[in-house]
Protein backbone atom coordinates (compact mmCIF):
# COMPACT_ATOMS: atom_id res chain seq x y z
CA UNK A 1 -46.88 171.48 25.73
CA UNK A 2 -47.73 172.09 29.01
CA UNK A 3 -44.27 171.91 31.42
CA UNK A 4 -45.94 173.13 34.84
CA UNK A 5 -45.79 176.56 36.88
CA UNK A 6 -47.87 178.04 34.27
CA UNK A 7 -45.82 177.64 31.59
CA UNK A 8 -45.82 176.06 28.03
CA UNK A 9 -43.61 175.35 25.25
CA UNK A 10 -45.31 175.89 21.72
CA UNK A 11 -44.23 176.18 18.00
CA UNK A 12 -45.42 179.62 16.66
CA UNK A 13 -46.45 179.09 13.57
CA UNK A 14 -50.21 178.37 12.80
CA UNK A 15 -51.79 180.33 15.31
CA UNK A 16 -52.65 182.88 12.84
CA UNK A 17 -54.23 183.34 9.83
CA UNK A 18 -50.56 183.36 7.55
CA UNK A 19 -50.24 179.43 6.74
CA UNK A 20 -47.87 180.01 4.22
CA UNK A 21 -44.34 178.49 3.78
CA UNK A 22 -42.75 181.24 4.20
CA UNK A 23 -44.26 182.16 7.51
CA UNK A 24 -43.85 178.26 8.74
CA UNK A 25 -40.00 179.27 8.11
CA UNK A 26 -39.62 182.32 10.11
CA UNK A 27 -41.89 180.61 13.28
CA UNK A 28 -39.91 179.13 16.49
CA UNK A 29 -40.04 176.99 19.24
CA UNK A 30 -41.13 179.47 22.31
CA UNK A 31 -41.23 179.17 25.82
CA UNK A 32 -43.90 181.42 27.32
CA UNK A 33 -46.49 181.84 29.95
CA UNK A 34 -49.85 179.60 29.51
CA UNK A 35 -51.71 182.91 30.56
CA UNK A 36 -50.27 185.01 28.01
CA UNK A 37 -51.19 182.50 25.61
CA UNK A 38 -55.15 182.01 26.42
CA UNK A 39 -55.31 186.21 26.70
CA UNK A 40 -53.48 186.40 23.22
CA UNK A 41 -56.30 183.25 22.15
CA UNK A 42 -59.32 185.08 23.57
CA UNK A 43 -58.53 188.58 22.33
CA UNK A 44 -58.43 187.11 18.55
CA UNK A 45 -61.35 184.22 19.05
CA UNK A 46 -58.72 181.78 18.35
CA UNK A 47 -59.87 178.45 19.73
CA UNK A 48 -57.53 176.08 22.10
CA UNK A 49 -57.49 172.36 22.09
CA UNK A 50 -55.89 170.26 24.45
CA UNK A 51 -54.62 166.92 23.03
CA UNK A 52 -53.13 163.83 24.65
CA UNK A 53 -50.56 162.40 22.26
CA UNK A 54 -49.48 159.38 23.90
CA UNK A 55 -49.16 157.63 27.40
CA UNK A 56 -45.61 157.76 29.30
CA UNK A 57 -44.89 154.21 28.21
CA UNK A 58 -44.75 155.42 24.44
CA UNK A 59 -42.75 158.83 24.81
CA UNK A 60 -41.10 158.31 28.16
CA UNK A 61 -41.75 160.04 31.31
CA UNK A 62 -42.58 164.04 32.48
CA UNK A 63 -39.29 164.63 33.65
CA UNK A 64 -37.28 163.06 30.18
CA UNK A 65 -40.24 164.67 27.82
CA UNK A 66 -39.95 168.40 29.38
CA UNK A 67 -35.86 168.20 29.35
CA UNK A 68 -36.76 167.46 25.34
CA UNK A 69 -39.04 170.17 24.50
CA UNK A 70 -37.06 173.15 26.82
CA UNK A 71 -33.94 171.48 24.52
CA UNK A 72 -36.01 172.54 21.45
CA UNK A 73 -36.87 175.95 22.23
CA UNK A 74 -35.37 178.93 19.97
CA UNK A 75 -35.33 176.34 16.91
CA UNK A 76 -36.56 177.98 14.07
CA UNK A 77 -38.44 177.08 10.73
CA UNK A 78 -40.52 174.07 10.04
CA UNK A 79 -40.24 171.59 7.74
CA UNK A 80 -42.90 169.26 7.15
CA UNK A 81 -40.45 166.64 5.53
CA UNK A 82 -38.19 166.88 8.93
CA UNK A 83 -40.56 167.16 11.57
């Protein structure tokens, strides 16, 4: 997610080519530079997409949504039941 001044806050895991569980464990919730990122995409041909979940009336607005995801970073492990 995109939280402005260049920054994003992503999950880790998926970005590479280890999909299993036990790699979905050991990923986080990271809060990094967007231009890190797109040099870390384009050096392994790893293709980008930009989605737009929702509008602000169905997840609430900028301000509430970025508190929410910088409260998430350093979480750890995903669980597809939980999340």
């Amino acid at each position: 997610m995109y939280i402005g001044n260049g920054e994003i806050v992503h999950f880790t895991g998926g970005a590479n080519s280890d999909t299993s569980l036990a790699a979905k464990q050991r990923a986080a919730i990271t809060r990094e530079r967007l231009d890190v990122i797109l040099n870390i995409a384009n050096a392994h041909a790893t293709p980008l997409e930009v989605v737009n979940y929702a509008t602000e009336e169905s997840v609430g607005d900028r301000k509430t949504i970025v508190s929410r995801a910088l409260s998430r970073v350093g979480e750890k492990g995903y669980n597809v039941v939980t999340r």
